[in-house]
Structure formats: C-alpha cells, structure tokens
N, C-alpha and C. Protein backbone atom coordinates (compact mmCIF):
# COMPACT_ATOMS: atom_id res chain seq x y z
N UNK A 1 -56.12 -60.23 17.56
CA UNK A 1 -57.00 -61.16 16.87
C UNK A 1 -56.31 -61.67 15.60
N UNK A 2 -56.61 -62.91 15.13
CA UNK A 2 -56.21 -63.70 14.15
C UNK A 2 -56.66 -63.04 12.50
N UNK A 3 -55.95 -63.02 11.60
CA UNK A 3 -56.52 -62.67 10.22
C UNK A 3 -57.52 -64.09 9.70
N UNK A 4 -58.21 -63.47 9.07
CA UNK A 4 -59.32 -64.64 8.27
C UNK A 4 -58.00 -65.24 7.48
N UNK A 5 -57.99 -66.57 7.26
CA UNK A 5 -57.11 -67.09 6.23
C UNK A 5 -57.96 -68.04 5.35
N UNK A 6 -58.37 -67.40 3.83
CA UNK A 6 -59.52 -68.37 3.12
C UNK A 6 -58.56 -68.72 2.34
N UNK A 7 -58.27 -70.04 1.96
CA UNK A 7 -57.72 -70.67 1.08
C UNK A 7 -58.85 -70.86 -0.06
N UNK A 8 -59.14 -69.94 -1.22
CA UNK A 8 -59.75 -69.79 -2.02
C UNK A 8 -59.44 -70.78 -3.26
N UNK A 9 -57.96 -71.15 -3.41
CA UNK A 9 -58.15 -72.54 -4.25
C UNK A 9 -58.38 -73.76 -4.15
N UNK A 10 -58.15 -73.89 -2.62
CA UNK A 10 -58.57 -75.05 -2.12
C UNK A 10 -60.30 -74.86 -2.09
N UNK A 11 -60.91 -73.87 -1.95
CA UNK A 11 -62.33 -73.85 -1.56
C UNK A 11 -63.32 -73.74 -3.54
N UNK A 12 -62.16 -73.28 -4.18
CA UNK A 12 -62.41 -73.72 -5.74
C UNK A 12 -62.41 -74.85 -5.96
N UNK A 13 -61.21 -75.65 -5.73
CA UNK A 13 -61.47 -77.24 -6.60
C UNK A 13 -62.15 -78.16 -5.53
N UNK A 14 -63.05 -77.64 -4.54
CA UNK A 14 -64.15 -78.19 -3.84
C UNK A 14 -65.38 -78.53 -5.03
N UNK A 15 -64.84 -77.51 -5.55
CA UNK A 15 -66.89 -76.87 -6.15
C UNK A 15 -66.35 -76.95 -8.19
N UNK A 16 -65.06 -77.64 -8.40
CA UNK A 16 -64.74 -77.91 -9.55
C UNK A 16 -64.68 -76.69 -10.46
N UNK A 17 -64.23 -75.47 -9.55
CA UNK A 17 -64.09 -73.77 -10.22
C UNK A 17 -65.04 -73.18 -10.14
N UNK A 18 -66.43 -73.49 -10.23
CA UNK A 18 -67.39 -72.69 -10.39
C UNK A 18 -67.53 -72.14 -9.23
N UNK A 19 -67.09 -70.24 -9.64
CA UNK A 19 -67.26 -69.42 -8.48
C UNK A 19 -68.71 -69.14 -8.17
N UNK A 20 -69.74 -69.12 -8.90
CA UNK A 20 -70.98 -69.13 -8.51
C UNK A 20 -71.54 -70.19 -7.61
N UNK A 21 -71.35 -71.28 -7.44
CA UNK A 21 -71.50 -72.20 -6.24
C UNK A 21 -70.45 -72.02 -5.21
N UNK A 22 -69.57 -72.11 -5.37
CA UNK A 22 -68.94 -71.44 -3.93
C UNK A 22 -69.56 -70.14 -3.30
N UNK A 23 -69.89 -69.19 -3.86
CA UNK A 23 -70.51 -67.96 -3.28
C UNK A 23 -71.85 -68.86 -2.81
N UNK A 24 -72.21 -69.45 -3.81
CA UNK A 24 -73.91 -69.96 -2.30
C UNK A 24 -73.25 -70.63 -1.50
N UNK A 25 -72.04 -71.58 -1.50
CA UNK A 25 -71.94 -72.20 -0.59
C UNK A 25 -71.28 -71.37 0.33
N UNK A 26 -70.70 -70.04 0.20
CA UNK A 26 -70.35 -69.10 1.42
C UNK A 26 -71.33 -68.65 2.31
N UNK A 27 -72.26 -68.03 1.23
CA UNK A 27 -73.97 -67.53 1.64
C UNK A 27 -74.43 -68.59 2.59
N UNK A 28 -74.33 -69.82 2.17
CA UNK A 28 -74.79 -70.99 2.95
C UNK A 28 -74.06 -71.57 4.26
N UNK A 29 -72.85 -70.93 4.21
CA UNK A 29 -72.38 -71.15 5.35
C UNK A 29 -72.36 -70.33 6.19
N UNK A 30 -72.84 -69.19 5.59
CA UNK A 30 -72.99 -67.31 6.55
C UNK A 30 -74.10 -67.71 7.37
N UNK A 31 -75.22 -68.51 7.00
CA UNK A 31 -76.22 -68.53 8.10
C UNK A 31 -76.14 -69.41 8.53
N UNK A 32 -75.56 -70.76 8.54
CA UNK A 32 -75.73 -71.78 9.44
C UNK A 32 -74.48 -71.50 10.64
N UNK A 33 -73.48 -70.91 9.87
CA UNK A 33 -72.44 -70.52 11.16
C UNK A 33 -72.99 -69.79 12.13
N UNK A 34 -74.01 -68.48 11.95
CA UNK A 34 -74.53 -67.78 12.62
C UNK A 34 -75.69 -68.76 13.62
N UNK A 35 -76.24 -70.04 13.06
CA UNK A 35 -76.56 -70.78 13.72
C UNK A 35 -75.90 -71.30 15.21
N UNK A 36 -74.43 -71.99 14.41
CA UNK A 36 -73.76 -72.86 15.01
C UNK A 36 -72.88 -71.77 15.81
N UNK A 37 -72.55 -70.70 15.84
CA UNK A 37 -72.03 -69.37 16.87
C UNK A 37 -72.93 -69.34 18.24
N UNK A 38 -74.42 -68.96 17.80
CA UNK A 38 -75.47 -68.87 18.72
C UNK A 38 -75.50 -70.12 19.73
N UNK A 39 -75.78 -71.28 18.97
CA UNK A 39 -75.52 -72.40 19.92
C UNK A 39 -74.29 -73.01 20.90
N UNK A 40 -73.43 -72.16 20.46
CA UNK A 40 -71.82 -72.12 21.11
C UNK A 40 -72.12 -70.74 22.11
N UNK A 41 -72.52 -69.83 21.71
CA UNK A 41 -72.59 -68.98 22.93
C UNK A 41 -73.52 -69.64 24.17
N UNK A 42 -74.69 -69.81 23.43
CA UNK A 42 -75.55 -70.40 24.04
C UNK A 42 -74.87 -71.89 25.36
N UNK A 43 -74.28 -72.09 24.67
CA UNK A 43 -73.48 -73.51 25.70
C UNK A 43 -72.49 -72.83 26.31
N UNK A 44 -72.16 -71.97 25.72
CA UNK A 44 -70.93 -71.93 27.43
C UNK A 44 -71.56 -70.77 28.22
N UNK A 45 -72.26 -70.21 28.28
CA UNK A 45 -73.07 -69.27 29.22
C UNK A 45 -73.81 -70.24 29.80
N UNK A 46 -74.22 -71.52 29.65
CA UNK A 46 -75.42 -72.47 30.27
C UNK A 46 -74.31 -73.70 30.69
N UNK A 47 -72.87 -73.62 30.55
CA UNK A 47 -71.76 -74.65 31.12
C UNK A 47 -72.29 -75.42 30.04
N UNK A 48 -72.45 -75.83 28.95
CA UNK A 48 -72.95 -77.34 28.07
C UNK A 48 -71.46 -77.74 27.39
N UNK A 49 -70.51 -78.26 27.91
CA UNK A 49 -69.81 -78.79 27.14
C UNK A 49 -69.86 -79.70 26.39
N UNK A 50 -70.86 -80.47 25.95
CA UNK A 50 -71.49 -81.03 25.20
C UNK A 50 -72.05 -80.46 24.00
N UNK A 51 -72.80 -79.60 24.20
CA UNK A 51 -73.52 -79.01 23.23
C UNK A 51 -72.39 -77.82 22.25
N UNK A 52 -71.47 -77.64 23.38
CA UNK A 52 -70.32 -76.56 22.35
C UNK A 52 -69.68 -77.67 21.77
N UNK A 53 -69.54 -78.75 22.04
CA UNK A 53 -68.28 -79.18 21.47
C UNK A 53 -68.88 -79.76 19.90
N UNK A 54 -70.77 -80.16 19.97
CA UNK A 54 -71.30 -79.82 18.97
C UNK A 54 -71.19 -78.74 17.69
N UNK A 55 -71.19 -77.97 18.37
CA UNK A 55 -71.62 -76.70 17.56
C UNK A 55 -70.27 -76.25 17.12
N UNK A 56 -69.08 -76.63 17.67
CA UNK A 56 -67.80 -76.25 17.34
C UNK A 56 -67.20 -77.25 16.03
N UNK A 57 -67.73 -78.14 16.21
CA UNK A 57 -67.41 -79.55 15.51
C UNK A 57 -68.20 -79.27 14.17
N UNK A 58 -69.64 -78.65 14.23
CA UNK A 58 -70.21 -78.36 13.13
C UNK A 58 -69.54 -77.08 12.34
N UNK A 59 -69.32 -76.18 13.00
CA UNK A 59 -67.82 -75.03 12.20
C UNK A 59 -67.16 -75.34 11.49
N UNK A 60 -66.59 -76.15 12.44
CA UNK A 60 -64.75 -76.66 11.81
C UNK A 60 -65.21 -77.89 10.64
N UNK A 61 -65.94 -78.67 10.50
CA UNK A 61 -66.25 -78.89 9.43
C UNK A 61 -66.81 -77.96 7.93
N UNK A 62 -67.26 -77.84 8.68
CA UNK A 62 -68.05 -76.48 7.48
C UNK A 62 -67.08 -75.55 6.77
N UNK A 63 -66.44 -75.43 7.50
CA UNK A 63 -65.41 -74.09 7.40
C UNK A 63 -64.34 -75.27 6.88
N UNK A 64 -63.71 -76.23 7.12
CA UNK A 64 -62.60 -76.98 6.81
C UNK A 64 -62.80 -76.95 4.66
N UNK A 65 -64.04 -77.27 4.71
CA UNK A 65 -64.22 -77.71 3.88
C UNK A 65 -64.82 -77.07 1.98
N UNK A 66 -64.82 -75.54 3.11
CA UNK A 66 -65.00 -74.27 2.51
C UNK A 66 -63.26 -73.46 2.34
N UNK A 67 -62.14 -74.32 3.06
CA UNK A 67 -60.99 -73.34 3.28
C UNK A 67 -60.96 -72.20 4.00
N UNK A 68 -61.83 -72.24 4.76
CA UNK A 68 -61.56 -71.46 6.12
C UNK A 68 -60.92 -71.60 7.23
N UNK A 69 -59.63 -71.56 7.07
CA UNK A 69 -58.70 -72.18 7.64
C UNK A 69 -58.41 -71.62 9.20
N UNK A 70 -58.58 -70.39 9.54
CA UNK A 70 -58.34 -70.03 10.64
C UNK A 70 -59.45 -70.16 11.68
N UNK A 71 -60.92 -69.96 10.50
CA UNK A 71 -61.92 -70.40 11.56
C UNK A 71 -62.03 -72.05 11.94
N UNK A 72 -61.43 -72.83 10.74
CA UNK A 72 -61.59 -74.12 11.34
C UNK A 72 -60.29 -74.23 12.02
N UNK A 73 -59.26 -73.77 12.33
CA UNK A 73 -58.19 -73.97 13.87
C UNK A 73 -59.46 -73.96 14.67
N UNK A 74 -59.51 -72.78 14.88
CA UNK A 74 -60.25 -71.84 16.28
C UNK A 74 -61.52 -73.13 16.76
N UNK A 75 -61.89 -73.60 15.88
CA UNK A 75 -63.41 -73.87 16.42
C UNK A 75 -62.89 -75.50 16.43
N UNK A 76 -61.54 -76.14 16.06
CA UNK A 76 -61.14 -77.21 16.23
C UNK A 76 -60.29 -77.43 18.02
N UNK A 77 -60.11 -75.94 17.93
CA UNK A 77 -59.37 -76.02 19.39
C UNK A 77 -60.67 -76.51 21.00
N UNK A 78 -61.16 -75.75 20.43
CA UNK A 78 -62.60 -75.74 21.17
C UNK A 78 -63.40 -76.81 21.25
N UNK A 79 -63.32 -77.43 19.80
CA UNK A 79 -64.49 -78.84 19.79
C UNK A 79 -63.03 -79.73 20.90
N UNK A 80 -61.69 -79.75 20.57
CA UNK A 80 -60.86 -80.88 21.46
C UNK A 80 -60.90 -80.52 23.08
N UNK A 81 -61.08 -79.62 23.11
CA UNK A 81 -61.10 -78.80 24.75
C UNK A 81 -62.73 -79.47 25.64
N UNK A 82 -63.68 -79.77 24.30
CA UNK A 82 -64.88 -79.95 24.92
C UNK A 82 -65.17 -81.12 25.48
N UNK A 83 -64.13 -81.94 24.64
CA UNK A 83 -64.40 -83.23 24.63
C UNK A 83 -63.68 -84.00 25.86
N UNK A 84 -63.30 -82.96 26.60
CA UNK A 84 -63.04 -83.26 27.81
C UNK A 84 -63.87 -82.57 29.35
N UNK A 85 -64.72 -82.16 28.53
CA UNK A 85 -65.57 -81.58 29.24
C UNK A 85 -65.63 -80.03 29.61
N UNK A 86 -64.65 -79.23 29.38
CA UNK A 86 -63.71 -78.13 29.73
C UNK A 86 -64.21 -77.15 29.06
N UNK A 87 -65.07 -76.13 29.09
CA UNK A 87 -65.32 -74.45 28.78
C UNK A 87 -63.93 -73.48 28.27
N UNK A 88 -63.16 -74.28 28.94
CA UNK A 88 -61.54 -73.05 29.10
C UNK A 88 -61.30 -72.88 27.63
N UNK A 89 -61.29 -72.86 26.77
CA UNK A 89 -61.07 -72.79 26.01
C UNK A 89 -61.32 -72.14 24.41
N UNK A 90 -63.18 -72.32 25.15
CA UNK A 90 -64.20 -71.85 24.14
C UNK A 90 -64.52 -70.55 24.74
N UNK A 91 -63.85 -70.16 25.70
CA UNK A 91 -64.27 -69.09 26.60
C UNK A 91 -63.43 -68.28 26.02
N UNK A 92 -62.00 -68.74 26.32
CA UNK A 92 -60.88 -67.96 25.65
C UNK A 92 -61.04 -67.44 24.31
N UNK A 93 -61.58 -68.64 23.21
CA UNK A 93 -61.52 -68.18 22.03
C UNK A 93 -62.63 -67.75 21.35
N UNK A 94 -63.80 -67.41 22.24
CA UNK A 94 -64.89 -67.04 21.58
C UNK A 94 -64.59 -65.87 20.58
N UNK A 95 -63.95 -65.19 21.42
CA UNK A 95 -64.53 -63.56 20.85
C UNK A 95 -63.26 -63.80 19.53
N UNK A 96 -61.79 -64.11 19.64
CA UNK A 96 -61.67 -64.85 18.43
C UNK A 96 -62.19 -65.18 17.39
N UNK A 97 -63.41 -65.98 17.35
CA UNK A 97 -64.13 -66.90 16.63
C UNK A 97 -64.64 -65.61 16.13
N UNK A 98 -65.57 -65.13 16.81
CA UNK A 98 -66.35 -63.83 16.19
C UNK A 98 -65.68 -63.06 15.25
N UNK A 99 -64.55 -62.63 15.85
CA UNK A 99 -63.83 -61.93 14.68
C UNK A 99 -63.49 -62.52 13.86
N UNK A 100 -63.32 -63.27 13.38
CA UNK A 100 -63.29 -64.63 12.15
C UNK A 100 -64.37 -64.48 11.15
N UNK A 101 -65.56 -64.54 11.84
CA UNK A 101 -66.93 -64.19 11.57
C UNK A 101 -67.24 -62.97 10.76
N UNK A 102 -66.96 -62.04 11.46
CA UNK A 102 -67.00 -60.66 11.04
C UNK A 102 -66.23 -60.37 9.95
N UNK A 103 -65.19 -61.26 9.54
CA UNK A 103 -64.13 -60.42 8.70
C UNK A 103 -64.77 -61.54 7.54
N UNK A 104 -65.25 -62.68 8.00
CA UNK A 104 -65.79 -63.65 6.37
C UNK A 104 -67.28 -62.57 6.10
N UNK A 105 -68.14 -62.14 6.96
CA UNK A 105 -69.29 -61.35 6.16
C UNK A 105 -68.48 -60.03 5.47
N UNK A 106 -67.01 -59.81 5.67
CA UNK A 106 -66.87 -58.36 4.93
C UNK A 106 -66.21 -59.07 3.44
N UNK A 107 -66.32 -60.26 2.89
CA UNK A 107 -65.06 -60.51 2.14
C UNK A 107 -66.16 -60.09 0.71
C-alpha cells in the first residue's frame, strides 16, 4: 500500500496559514470523503460507472485541494478509468484508497 503524502504547505497557503481552518477543513473533508468512499463502494458492487467516476472526481478534488496528494492520484486514476465506462480500476484500487483513508483519520 501507498504512504499518505499531505503536502501540508501547499494545504497552508490554501487557507493563508491559519492552521485552525485547515483542521476544519480536514474535519470537513473526513466526513464527506466517508461520504464520497460509500458511494464509490456503493457503484462498483452495483457496476455504476457513472456514479464512481462521480464520487471519485468528488475525492480527487477535495483532496487535490487540501494536498492530499496520494489520495488525489488514486481517486484520479479511477475517475479516468470511469470515464470509459470500466470498473477495472476502481476495483483494483479500492482497498488502496481506503488505506489512504485510514492513515488521514490517524494524522
């Protein structure tokens, strides 16, 4: 599995230094990812390549823009894989993704 890679200065001069808004905006991204995870499991157990390539697309933004750099690869590989209609990919890198997950709730 991949290491979390948070680019923490890039995810500072997002938020103009103030580490107290970046922490809500982590907090804030801890539950909508847990959103946008569910709805990605949810689509490739139900074949929706549509709906993952959603929910992958909503990550990799989120995460791009927070400096979450490895989760936004992972969930960028997946939103391009979807958009061809194709599971292979999000299948492969789910459990990936998770561990991504797991290691941003321990930081």
């Amino acid at each position: 599995m991949s290491e979390l890679f948070w680019n923490k200065d890039f995810a500072l001069s997002q938020v103009d230094h103030d580490q107290e808004l970046l922490e809500e905006l982590l907090a804030i991204f801890q539950d909508s990812s847990a959103s946008d995870m569910a709805l990605l499991l949810r689509a490739v157990e139900t074949d929706d390549a549509i709906a993952a390539r959603g929910a992958s697309h909503s990550l990799k933004g989120a995460a791009a823009s927070l400096g979450l750099e490895a989760i936004r690869d992972v969930a960028m590989l997946i939103e391009q894989d979807c958009r061809d209609g194709s599971l292979a990919v999000a299948r492969e890198k789910l459990p990936q993704l998770e561990s991504l997950m797991t290691q941003l709730r321990e930081l």
